[in-house]
N, C-alpha and C. Protein backbone atom coordinates (compact mmCIF):
# COMPACT_ATOMS: atom_id res chain seq x y z
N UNK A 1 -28.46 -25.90 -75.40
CA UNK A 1 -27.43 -26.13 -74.40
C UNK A 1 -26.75 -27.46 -74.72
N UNK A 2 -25.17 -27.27 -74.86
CA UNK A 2 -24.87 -28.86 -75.56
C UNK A 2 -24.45 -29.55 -73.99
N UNK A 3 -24.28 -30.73 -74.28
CA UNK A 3 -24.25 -31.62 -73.10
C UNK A 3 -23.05 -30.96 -71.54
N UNK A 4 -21.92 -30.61 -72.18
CA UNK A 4 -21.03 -29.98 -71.55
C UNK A 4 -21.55 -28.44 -70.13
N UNK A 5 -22.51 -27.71 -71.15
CA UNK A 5 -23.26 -26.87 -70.23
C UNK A 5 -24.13 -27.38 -69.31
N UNK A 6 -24.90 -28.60 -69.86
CA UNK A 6 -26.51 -29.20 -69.50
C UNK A 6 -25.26 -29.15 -67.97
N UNK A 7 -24.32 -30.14 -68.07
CA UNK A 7 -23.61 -30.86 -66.78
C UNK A 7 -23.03 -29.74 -65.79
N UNK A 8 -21.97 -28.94 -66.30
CA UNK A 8 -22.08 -28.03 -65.39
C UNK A 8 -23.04 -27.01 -64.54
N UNK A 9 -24.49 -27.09 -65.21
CA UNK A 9 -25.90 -26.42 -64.52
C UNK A 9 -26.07 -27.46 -63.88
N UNK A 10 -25.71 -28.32 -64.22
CA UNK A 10 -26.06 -29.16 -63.08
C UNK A 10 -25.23 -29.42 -61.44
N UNK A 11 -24.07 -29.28 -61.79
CA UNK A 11 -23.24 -29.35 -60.71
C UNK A 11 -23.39 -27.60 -59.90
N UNK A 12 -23.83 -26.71 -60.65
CA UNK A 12 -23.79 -25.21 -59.57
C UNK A 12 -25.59 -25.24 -59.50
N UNK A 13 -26.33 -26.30 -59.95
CA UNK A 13 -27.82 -26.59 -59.44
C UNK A 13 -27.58 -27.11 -57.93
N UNK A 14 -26.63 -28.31 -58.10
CA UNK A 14 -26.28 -29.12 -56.73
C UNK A 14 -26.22 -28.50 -55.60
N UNK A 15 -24.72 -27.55 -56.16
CA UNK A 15 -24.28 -26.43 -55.32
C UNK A 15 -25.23 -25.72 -54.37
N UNK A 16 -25.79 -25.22 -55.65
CA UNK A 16 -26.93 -24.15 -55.33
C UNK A 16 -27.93 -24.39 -53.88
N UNK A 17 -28.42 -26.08 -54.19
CA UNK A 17 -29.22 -26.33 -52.94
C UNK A 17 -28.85 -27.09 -51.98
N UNK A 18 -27.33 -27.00 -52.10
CA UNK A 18 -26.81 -27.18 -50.77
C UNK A 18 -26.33 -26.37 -50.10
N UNK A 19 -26.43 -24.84 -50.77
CA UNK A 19 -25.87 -23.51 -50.08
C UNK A 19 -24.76 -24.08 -50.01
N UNK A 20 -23.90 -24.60 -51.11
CA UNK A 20 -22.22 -24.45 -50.81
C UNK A 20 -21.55 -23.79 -51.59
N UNK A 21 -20.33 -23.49 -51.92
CA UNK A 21 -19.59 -22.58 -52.68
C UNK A 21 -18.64 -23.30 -53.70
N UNK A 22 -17.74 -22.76 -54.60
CA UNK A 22 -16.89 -23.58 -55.19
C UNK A 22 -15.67 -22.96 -56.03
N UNK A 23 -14.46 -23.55 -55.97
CA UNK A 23 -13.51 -22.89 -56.05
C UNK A 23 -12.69 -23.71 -57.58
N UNK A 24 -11.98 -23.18 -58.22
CA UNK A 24 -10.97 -24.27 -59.19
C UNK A 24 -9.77 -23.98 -58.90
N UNK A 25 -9.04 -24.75 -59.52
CA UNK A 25 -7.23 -24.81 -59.28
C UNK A 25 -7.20 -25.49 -60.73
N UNK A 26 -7.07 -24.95 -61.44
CA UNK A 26 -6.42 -25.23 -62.88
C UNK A 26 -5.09 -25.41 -63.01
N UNK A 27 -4.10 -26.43 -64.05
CA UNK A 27 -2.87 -26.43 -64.16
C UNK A 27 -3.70 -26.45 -65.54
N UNK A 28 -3.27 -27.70 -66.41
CA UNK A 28 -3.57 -27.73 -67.52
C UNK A 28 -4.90 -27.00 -68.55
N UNK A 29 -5.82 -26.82 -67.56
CA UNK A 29 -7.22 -26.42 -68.21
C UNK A 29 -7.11 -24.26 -68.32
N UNK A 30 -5.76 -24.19 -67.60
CA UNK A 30 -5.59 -23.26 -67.76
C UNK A 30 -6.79 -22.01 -67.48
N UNK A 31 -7.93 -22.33 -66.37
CA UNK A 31 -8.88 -21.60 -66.37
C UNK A 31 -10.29 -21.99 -67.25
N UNK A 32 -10.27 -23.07 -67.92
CA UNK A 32 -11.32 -23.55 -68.90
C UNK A 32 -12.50 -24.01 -67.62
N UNK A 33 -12.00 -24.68 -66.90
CA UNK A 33 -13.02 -25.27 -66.33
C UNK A 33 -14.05 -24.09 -65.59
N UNK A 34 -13.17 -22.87 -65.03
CA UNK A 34 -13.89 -21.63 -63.76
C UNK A 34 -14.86 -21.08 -65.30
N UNK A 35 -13.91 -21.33 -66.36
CA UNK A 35 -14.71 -20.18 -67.58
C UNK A 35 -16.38 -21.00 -68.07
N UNK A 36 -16.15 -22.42 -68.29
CA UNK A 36 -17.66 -23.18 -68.62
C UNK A 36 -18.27 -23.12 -67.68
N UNK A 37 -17.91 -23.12 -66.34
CA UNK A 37 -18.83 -23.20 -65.21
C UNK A 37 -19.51 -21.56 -65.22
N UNK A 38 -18.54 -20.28 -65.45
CA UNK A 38 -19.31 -18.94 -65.21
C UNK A 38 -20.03 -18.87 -66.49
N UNK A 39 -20.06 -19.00 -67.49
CA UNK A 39 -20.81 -19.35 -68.58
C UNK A 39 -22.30 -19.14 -68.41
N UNK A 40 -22.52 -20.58 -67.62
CA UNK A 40 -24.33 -20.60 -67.02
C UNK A 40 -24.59 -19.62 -66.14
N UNK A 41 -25.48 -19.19 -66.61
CA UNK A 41 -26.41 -17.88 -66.01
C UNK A 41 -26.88 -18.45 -64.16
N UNK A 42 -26.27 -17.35 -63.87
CA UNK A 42 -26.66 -17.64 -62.03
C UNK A 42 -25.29 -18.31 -61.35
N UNK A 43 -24.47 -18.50 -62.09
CA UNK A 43 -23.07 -19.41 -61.64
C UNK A 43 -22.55 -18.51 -60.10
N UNK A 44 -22.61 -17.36 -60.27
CA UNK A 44 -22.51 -16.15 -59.37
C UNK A 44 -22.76 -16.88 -57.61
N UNK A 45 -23.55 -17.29 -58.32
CA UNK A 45 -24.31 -17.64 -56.89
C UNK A 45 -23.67 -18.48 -55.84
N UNK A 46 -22.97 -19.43 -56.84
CA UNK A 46 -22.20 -20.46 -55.89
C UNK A 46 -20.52 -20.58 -56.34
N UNK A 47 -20.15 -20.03 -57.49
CA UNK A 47 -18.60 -19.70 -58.11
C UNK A 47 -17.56 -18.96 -57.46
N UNK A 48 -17.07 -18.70 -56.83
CA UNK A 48 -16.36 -18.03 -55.96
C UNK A 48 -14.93 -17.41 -56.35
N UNK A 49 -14.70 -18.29 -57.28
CA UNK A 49 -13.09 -18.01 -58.09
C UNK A 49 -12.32 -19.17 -58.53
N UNK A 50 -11.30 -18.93 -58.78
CA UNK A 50 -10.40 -19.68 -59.12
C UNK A 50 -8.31 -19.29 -59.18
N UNK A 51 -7.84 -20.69 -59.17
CA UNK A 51 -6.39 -20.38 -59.44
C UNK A 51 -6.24 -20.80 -60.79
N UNK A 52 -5.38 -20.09 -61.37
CA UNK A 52 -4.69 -20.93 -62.67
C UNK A 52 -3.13 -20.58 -62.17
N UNK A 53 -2.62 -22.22 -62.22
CA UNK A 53 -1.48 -22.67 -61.57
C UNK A 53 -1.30 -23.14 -62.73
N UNK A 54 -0.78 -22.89 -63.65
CA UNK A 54 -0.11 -23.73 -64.81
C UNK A 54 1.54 -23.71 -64.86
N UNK A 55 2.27 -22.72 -64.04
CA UNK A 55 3.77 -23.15 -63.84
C UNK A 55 4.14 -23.98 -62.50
N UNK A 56 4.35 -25.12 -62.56
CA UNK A 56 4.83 -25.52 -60.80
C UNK A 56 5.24 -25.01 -59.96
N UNK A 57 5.45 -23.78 -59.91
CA UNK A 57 6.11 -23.10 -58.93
C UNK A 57 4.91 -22.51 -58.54
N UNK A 58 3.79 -21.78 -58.91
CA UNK A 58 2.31 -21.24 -58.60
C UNK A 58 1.63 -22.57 -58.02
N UNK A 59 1.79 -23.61 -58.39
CA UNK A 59 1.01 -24.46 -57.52
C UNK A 59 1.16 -24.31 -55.96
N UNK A 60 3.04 -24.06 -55.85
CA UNK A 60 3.04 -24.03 -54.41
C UNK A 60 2.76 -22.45 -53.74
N UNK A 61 2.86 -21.21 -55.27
CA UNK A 61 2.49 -19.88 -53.86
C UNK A 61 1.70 -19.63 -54.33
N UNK A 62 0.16 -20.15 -54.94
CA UNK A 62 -1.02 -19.68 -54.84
C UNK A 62 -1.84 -20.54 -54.39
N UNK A 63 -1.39 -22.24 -54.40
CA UNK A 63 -2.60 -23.14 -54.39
C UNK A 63 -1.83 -23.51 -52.36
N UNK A 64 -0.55 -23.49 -52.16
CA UNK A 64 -0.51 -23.59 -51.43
C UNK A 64 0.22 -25.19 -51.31
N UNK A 65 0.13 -25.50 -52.30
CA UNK A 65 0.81 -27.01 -52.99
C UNK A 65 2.44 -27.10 -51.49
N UNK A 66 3.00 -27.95 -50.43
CA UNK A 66 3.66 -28.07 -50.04
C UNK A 66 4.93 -28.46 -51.18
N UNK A 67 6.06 -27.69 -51.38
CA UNK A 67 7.37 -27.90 -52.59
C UNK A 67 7.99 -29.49 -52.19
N UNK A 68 7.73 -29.73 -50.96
CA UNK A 68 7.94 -31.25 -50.66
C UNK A 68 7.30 -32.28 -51.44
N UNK A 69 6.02 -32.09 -51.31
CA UNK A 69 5.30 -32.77 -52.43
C UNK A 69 5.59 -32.90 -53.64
N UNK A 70 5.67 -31.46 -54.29
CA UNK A 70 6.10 -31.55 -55.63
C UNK A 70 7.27 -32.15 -55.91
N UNK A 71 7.93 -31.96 -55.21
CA UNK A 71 9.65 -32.76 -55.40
C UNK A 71 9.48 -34.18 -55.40
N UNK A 72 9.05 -34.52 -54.28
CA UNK A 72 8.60 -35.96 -54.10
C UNK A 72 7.49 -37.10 -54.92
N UNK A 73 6.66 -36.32 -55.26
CA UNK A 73 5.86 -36.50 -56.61
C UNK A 73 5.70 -36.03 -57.84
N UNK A 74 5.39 -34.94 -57.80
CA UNK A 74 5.91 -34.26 -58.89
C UNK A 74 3.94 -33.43 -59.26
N UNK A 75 4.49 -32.39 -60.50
CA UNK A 75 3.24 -31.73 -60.46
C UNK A 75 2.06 -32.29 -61.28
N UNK A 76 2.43 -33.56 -61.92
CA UNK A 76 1.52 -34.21 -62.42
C UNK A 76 1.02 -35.65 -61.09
N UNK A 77 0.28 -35.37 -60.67
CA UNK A 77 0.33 -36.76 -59.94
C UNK A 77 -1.32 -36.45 -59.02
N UNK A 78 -1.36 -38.00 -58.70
CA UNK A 78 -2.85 -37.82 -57.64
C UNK A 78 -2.45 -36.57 -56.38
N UNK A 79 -1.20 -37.09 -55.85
CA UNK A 79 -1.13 -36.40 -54.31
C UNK A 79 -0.92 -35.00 -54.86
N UNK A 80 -0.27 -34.14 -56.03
CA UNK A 80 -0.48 -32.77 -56.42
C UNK A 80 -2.11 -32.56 -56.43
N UNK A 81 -2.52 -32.88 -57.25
CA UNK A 81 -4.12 -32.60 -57.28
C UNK A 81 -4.95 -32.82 -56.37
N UNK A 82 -4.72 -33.46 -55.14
CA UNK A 82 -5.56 -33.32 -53.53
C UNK A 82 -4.79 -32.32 -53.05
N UNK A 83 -3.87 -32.19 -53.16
CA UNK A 83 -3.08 -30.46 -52.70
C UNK A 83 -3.68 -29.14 -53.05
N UNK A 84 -3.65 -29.30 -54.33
CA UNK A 84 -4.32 -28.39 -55.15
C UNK A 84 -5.75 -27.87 -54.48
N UNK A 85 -6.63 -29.27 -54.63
CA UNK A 85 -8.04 -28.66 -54.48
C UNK A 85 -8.14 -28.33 -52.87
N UNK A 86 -6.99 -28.45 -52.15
CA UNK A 86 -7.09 -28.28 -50.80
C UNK A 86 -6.84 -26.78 -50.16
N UNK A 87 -5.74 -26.48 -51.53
CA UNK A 87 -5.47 -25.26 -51.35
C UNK A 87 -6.34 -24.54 -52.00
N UNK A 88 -6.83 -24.67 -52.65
CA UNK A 88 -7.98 -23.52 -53.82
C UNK A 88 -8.90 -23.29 -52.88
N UNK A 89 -9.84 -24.30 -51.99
CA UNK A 89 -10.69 -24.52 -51.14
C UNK A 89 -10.32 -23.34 -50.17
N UNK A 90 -9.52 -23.31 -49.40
CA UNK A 90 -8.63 -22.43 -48.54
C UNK A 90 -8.30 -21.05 -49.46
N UNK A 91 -7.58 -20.81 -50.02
CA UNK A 91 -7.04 -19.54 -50.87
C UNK A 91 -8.55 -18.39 -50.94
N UNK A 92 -9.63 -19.77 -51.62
CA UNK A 92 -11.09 -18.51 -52.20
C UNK A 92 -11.75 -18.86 -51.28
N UNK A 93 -11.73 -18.99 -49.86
CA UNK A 93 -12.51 -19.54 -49.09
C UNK A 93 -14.24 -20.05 -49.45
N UNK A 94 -13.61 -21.34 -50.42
CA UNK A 94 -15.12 -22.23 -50.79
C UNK A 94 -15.20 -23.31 -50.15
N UNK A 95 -16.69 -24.17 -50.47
CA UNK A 95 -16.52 -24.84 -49.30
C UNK A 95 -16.00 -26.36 -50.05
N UNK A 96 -15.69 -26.13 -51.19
CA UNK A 96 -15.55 -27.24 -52.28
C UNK A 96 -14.90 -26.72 -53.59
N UNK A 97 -13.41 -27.48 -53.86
CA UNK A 97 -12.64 -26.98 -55.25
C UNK A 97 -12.62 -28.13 -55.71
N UNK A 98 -12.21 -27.85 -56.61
CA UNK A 98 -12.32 -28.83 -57.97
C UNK A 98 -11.01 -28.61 -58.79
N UNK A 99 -9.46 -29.60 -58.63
CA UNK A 99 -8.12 -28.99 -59.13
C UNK A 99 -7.91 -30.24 -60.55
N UNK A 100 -7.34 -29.64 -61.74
CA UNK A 100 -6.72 -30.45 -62.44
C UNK A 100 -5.47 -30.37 -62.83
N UNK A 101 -4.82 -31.14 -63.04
CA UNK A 101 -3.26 -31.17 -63.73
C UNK A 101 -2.89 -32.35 -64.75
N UNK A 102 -1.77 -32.11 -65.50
CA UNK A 102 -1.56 -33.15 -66.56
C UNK A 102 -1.23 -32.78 -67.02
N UNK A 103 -1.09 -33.63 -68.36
CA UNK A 103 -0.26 -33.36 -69.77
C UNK A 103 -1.32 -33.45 -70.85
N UNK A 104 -1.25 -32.04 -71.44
CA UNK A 104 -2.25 -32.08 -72.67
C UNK A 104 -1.37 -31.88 -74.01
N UNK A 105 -0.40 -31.85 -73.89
CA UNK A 105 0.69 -32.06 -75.20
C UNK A 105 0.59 -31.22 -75.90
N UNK A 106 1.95 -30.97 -76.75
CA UNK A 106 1.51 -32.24 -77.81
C UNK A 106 2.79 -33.20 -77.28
N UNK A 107 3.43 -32.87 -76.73
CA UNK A 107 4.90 -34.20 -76.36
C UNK A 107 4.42 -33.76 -74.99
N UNK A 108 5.56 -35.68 -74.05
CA UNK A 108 5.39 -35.68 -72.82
C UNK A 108 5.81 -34.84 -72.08
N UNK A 109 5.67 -35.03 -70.67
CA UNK A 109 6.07 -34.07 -70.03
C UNK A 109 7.18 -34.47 -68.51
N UNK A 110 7.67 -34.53 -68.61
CA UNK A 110 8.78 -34.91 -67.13
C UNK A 110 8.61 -36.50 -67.29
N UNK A 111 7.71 -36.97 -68.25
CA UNK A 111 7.90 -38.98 -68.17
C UNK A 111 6.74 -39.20 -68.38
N UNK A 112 5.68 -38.14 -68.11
CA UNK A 112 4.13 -38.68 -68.17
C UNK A 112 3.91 -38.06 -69.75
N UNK A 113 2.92 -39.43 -70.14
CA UNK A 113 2.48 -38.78 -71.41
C UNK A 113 1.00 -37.88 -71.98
N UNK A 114 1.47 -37.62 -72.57
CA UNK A 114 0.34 -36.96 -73.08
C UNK A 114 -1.45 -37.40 -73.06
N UNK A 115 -2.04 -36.63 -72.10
CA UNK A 115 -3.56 -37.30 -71.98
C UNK A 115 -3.35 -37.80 -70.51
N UNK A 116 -2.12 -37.61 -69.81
CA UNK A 116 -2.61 -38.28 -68.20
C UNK A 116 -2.67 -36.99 -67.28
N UNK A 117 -3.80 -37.16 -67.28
CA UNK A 117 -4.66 -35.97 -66.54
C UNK A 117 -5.43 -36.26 -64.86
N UNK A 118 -4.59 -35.78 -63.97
CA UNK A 118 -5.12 -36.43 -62.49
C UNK A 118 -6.51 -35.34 -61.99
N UNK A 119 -7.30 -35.38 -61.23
CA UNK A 119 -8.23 -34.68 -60.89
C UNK A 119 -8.70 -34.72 -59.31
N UNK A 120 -9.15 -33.53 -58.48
CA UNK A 120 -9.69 -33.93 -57.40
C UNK A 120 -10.48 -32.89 -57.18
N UNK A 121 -11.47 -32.94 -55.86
CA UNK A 121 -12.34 -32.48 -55.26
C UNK A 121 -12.35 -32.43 -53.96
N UNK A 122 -12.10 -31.30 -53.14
CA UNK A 122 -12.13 -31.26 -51.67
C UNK A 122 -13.32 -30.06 -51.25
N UNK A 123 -13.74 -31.30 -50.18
CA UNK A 123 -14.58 -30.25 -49.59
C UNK A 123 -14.22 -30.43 -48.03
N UNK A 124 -13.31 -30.37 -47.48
CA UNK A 124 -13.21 -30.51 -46.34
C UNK A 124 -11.28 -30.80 -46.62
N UNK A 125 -10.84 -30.48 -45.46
CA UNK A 125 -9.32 -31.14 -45.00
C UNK A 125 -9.12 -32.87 -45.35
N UNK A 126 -9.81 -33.51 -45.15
CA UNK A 126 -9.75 -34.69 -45.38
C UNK A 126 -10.67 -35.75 -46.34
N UNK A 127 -11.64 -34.33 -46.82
CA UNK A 127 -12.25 -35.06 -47.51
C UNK A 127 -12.54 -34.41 -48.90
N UNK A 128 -11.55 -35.92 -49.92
CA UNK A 128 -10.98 -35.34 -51.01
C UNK A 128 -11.05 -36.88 -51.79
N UNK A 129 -11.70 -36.49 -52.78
CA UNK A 129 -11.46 -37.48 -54.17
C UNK A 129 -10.80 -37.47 -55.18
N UNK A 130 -9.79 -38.37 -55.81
CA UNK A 130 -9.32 -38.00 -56.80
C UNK A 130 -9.36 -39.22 -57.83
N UNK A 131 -8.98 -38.53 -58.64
CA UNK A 131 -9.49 -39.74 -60.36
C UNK A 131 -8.05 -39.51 -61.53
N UNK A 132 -8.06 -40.21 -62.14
CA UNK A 132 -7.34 -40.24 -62.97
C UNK A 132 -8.69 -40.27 -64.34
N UNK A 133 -8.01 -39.50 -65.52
CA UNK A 133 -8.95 -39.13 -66.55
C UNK A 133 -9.00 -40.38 -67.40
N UNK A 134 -10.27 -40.86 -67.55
CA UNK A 134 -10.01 -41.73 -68.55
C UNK A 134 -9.19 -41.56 -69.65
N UNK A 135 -8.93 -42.79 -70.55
CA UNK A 135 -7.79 -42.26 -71.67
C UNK A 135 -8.78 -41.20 -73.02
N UNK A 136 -7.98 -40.57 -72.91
CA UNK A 136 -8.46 -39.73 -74.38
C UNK A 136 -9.28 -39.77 -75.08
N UNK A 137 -10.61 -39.09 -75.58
CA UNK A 137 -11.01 -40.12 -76.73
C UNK A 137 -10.25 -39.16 -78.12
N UNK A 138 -9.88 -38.28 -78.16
CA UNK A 138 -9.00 -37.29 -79.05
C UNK A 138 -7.71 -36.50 -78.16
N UNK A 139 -6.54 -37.30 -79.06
CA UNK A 139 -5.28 -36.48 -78.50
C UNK A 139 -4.88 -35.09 -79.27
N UNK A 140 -5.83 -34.37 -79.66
CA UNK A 140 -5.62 -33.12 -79.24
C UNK A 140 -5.51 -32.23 -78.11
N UNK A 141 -4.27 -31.19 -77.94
CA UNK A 141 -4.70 -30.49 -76.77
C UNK A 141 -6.06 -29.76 -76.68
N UNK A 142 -6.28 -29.69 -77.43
CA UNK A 142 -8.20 -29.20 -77.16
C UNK A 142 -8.86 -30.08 -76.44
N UNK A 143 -8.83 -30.95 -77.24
CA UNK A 143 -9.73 -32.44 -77.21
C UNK A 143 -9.37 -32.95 -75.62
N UNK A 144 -8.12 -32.96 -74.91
CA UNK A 144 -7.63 -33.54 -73.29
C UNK A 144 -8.08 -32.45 -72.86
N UNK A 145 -8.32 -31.45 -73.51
CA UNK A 145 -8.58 -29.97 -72.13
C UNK A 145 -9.93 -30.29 -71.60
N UNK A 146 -10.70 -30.53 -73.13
CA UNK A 146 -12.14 -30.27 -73.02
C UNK A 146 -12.53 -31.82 -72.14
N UNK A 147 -12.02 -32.79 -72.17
CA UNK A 147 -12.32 -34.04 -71.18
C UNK A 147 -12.02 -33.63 -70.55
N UNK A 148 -10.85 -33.21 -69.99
CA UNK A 148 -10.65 -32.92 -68.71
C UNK A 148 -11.79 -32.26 -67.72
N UNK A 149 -11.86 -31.69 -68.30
CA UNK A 149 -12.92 -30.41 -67.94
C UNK A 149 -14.39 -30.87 -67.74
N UNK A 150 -14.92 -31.39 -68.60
CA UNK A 150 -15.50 -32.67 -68.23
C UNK A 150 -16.00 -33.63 -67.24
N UNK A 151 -15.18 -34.25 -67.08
CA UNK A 151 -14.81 -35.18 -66.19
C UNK A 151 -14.65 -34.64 -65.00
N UNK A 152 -14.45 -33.37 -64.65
CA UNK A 152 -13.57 -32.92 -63.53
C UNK A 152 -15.32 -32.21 -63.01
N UNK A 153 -16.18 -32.26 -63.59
CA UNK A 153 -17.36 -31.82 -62.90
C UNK A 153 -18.18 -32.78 -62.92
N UNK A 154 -17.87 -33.87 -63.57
CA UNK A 154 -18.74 -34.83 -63.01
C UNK A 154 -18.25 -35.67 -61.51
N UNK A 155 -16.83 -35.58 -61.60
CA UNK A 155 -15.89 -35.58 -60.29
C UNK A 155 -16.59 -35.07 -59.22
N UNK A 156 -17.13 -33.45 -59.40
CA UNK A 156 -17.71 -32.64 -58.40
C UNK A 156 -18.84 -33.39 -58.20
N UNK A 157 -20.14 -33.14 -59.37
CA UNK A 157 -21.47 -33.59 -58.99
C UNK A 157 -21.27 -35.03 -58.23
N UNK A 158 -20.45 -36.00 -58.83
CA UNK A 158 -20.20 -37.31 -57.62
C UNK A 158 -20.13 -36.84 -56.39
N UNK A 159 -19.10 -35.98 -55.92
CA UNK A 159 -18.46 -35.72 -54.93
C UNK A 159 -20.49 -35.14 -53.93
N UNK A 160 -20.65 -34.28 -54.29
CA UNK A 160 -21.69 -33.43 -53.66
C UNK A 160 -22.68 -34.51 -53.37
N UNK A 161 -23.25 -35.48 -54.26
CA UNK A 161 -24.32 -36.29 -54.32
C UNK A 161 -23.66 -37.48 -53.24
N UNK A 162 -22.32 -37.20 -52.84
CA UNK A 162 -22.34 -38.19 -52.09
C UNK A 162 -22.28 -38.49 -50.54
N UNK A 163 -22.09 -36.51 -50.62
CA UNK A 163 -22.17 -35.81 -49.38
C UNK A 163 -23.41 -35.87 -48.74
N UNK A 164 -23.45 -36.55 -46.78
CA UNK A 164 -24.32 -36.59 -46.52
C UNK A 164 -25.16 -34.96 -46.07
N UNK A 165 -26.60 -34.86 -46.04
CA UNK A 165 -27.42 -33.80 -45.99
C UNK A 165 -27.18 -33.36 -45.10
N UNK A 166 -27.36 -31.74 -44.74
CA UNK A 166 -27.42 -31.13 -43.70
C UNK A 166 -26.19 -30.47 -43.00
C-alpha cells in the first residue's frame, strides 16, 4: 500500500468510527480524489458519492455553488471551495465533503497560475475549513492533481480529528 492509500484508509478508518459519511466536489481532480478513496476495500461503508464540477457553470447546478459568488470571486478561490463542499455535503446527503478547485495547467487560468489549488471540508453549514495547497512539488498536471488529492484528505482527517466526540 503506497503512502497515498495508507492515508486515505485512514481518513474512511476515521469516518468509519465516527459513523459519518462523505461526499467530494471535484473541479480540477476531476473525480481522482472519490476514485483513491473507493479504491480501499470497505470505502462503501462511509463513501457516499461525489460531484465532478469541472465546468463553472456545474459548480453552480450540481454543487449548488451561489452564480453570485462565482462572479464575485470567481471559480478558483477559498469562498468557491466552502461552497462547493457545502453543496456536495447537501446534494449526496453526507455528513462531511471534501471540494477542490484550481489550476493544474499547463497555462494559467482567468489570472491564477498554475498549481493554485484551494481546498475545503464541511461538515456542517458553518463548519468548514479551507486551505490553500502548498506550492507544487512537480508542475505537472499529474503531479498538482495527485497533491491535490493528497492534501485534500489530510484536510479531511484534520477536519474529523478535530471534531468534538459524540
Amino acid at each position: 500500500m503506497d503512502s497515498l492509500d495508507a492515508a486515505a484508509a485512514e481518513l474512511l478508518d476515521a469516518l468509519r468510527r465516527r459513523g459519518l459519511s462523505l461526499a467530494c466536489c471535484e473541479s480540477l481532480s476531476a473525480g481522482m480524489l472519490a476514485g483513491t478513496l473507493a479504491n480501499i476495500s470497505g470505502a462503501s461503508a462511509v463513501l457516499r458519492g461525489g460531484l465532478v464540477t469541472y465546468a463553472t457553470e456545474l459548480k453552480s447546478e450540481l454543487a449548488g455553488v451561489d452564480p453570485q459568488l462565482l462572479d464575485l470571486f470567481g471559480p478558483i478561490s477559498p469562498e468557491c471551495a466552502a461552497a462547493m463542499a457545502r453543496g456536495a455535503r447537501t446534494a449526496c446527503g453526507a455528513d462531511i465533503a471534501i471540494a477542490l478547485t484550481g489550476v493544474a495547467g499547463p497555462e494559467r487560468q482567468d489570472g491564477h497560475p498554475v498549481g493554485e489549488v484551494w481546498m475545503a471540508v464541511a461538515s456542517g453549514e458553518h463548519a468548514v475549513r479551507v486551505r490553500r495547497m502548498s506550492p507544487p512539488r512537480r508542475y505537472s498536471r499529474q503531479g498538482i492533481r495527485a497533491q491535490a488529492v493528497a492534501e485534500a484528505i489530510d484536510l479531511g482527517r484534520e477536519h474529523i480529528d478535530a471534531m468534538p466526540l459524540g
